[in-house]
Protein backbone atom coordinates (compact mmCIF):
# COMPACT_ATOMS: atom_id res chain seq x y z
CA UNK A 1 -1.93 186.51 -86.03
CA UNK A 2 -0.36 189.31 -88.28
CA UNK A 3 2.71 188.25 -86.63
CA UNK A 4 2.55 185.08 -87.71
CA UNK A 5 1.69 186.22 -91.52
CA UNK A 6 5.02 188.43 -91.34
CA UNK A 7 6.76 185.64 -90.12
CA UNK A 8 5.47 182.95 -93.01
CA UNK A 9 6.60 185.51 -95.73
CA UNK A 10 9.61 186.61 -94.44
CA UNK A 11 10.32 182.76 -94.60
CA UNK A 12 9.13 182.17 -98.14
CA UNK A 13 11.17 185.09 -99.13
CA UNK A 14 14.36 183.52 -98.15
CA UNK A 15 13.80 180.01 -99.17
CA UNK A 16 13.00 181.69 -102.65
CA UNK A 17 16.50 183.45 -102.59
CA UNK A 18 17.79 180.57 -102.10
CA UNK A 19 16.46 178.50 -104.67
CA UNK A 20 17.44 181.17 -107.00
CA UNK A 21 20.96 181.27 -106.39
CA UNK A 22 21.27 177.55 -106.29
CA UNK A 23 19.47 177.66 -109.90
CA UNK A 24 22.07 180.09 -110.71
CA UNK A 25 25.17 178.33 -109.56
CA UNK A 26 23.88 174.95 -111.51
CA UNK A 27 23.67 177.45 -114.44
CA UNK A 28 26.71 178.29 -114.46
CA UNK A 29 29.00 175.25 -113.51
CA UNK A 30 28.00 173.09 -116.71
CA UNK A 31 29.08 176.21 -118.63
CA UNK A 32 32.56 176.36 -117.25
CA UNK A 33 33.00 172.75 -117.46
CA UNK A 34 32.11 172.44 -121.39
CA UNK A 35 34.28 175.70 -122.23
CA UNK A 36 37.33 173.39 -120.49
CA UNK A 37 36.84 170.43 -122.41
CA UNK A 38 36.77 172.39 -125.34
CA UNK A 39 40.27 174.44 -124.76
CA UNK A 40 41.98 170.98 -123.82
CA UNK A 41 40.51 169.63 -127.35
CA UNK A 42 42.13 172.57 -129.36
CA UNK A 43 45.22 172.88 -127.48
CA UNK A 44 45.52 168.91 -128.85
CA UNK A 45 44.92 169.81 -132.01
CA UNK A 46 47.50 172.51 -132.66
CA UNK A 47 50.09 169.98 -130.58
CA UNK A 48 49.43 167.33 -133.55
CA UNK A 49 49.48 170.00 -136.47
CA UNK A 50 52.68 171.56 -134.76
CA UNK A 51 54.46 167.77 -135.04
CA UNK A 52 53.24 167.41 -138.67
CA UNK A 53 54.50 170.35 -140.42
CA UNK A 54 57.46 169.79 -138.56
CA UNK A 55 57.98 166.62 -139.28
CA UNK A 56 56.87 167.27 -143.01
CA UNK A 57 59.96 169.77 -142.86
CA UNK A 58 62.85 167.08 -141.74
CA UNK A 59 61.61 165.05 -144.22
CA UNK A 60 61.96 167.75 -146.98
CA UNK A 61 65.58 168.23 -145.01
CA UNK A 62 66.66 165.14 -145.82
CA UNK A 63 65.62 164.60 -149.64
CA UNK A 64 66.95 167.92 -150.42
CA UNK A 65 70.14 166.44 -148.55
CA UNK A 66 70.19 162.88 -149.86
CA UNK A 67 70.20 164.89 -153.47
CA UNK A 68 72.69 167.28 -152.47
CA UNK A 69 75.04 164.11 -151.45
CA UNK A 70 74.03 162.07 -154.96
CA UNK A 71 74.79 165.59 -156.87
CA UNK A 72 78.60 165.80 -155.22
CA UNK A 73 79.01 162.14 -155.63
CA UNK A 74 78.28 162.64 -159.91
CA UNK A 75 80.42 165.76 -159.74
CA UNK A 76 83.68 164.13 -158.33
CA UNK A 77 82.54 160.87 -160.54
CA UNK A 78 82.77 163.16 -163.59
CA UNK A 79 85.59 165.32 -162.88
CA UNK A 80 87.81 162.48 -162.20
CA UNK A 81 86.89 161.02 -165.50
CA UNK A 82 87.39 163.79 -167.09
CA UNK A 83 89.87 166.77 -165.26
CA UNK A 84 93.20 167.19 -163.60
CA UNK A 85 93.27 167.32 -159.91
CA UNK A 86 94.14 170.86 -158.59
CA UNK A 87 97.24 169.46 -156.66
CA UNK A 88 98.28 168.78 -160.16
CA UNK A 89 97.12 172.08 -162.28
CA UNK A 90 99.09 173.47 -159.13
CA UNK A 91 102.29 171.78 -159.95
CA UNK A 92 102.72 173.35 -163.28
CA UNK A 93 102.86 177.17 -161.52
CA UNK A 94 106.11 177.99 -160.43
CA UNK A 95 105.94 178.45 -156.66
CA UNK A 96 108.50 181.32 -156.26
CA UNK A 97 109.97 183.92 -158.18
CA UNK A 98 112.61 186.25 -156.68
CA UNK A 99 111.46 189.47 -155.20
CA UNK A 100 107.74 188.39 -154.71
CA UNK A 101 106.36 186.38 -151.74
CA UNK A 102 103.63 183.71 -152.74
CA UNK A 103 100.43 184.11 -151.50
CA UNK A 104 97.86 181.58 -150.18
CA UNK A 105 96.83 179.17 -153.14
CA UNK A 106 93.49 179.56 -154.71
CA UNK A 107 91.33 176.30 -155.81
CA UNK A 108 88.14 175.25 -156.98
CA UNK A 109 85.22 173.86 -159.62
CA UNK A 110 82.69 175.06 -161.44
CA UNK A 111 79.65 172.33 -162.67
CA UNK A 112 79.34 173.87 -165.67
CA UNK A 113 76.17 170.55 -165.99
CA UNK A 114 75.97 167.20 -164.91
CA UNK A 115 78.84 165.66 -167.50
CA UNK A 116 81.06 168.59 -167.37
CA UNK A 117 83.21 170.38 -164.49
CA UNK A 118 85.63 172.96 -164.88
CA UNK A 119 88.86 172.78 -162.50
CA UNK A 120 90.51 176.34 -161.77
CA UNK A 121 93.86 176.98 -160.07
CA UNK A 122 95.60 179.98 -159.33
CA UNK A 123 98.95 181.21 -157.39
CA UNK A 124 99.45 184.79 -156.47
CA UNK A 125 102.67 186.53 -155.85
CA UNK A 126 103.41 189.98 -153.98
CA UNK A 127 106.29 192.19 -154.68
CA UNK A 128 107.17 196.10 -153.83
CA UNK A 129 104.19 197.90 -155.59
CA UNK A 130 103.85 194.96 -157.89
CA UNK A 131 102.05 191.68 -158.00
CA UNK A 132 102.19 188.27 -160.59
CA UNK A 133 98.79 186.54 -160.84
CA UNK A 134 98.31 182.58 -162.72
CA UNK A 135 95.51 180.65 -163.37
CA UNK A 136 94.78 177.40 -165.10
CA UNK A 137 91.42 176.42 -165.98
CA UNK A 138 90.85 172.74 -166.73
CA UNK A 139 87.51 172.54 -169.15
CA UNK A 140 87.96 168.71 -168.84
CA UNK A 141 88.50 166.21 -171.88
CA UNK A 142 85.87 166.32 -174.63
CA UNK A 143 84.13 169.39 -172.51
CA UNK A 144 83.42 172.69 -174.49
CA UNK A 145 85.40 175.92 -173.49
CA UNK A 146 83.49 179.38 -173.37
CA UNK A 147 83.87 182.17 -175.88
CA UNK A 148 86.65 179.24 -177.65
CA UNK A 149 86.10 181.66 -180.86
CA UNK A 150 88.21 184.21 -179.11
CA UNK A 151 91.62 182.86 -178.51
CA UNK A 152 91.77 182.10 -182.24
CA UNK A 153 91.16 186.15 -183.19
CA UNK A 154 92.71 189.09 -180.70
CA UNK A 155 88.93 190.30 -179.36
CA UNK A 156 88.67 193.91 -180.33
CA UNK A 157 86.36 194.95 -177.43
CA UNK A 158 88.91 195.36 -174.84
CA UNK A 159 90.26 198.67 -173.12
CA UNK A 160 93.28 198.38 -174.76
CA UNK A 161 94.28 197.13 -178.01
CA UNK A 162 95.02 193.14 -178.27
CA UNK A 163 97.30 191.39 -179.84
CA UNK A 164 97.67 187.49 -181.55
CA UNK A 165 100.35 184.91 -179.72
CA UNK A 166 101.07 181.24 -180.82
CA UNK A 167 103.17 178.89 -178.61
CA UNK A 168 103.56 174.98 -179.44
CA UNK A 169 100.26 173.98 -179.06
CA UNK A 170 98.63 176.82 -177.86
CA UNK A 171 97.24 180.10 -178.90
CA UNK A 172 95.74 183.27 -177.71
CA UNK A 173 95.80 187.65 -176.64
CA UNK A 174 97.91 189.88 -174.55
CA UNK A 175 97.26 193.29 -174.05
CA UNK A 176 98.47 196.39 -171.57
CA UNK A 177 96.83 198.60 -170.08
CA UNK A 178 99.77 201.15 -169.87
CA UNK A 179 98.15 203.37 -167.70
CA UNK A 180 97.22 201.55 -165.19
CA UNK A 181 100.67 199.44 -165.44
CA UNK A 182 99.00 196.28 -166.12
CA UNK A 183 99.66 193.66 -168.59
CA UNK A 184 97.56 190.45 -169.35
CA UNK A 185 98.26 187.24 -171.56
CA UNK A 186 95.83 184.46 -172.00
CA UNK A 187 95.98 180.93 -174.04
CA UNK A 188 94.08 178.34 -174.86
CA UNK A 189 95.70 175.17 -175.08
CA UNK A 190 94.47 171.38 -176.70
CA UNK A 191 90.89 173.19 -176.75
CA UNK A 192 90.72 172.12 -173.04
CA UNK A 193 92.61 174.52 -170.96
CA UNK A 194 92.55 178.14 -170.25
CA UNK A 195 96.19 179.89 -168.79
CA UNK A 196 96.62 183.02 -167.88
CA UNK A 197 99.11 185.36 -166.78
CA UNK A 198 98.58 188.76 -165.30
CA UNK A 199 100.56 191.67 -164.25
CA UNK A 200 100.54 194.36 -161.93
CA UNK A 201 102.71 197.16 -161.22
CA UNK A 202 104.79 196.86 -164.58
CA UNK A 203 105.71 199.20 -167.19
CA UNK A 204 104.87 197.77 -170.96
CA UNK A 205 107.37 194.66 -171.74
CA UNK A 206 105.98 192.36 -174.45
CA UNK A 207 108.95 190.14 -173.78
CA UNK A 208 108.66 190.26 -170.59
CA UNK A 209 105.23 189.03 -169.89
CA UNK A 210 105.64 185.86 -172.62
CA UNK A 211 108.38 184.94 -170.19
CA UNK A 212 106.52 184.62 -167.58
CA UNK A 213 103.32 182.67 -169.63
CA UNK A 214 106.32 180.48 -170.42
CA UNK A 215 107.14 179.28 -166.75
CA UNK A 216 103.88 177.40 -167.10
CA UNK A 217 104.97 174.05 -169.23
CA UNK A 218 102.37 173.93 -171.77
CA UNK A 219 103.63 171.43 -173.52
CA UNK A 220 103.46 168.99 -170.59
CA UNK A 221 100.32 169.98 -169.42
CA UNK A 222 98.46 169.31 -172.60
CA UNK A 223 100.50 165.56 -172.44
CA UNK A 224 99.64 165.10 -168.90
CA UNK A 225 96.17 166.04 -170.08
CA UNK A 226 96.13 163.32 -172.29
CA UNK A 227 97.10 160.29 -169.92
């Protein structure tokens, strides 16, 4: 008999484990299973943000490069209304002079606004210790020039002292700057273009550097300007 009790609760006790663990395990599973679904939801989520802002982005790409396109497109509309090419500001530098070896051609525009580009030029030469620098600045027809007011009176707030020069049709400065054996002319010319000539490596010659501000024909660049 008290065998048989031992035996009936040593059974019960085991069949309760049981039950508990499987209560347990059921616990458990649904948990896992929600947690899951709700990763995979997220994870979809962030994928479709992700694609937005980056579509949102080549969108914004492209405007700012449609604009960029329509911006170039007004400045070569305007400036070929309204300036000289730069193969053409180009052909009124001489492209040798003996002793000095021409460097590499400088170009290129400024918008100064939407109705008015400036067109520069310049040619460079190299000699022993020395070196010959011109540039042409084409303002464009009808197109303000900056600081005009100072071609017409020798600025006085330079290193060096400055001094008035009239051409045919165009007027302007020179100054040296003996120490450092440089010398600098600059003209304005039909209230459009800006020339300048610029010298390094020479001793003071007055003469010497309205020669070279003469190898530029100002007289047929201000016609040419006006065809």
């Amino acid at each position: 008999m008290t065998g048989n009790y031992y035996l009936v609760l040593f059974l019960f006790f085991i069949s309760t484990g049981l039950f508990t663990v499987s209560c347990t395990q059921d616990k458990i599973e649904p948990v896992k299973s929600e947690k899951n679904a709700d990763t995979v939801v997220k994870s979809n989520h962030d994928s479709n943000n992700i694609d937005s802002v980056r579509e949102a982005k080549e969108d914004e790409y492209l405007k700012n490069l449609e604009i960029k396109e329509k911006k170039k497109s007004a400045v070569v509309a305007v400036s070929k209304q309204k300036n000289l090419t730069k193969e053409v500001l180009l052909g009124f530098i001489p492209e040798q002079f003996d002793g000095f070896e021409q460097l590499p051609p400088m170009t290129g525009k400024m918008i100064e606004n939407d109705s008015a580009v400036t067109v520069y030029v310049r040619r460079q030469f190299k000699g022993k210790n020395r070196t010959l620098l011109f540039d042409i600045f084409d303002y464009g027809r009808g197109n303000p020039v900056t600081n005009a007011q100072m071609y017409e009176m020798a600025p006085t707030d330079l290193d060096a002292p400055a001094y008035p020069v009239e051409l045919p049709g165009a007027k302007g400065y020179f100054y040296w700057l003996e120490q450092k054996v440089y010398g600098h002319i600059e003209v304005i010319a039909d209230k459009r273009f800006i020339v300048k000539v610029r010298l390094n490596g020479f001793n003071r010659d007055d003469k010497l550097l309205k020669e070279y501000l003469n190898k530029i024909n100002i007289k047929s660049l201000i016609k040419t300007g006006k065809n």
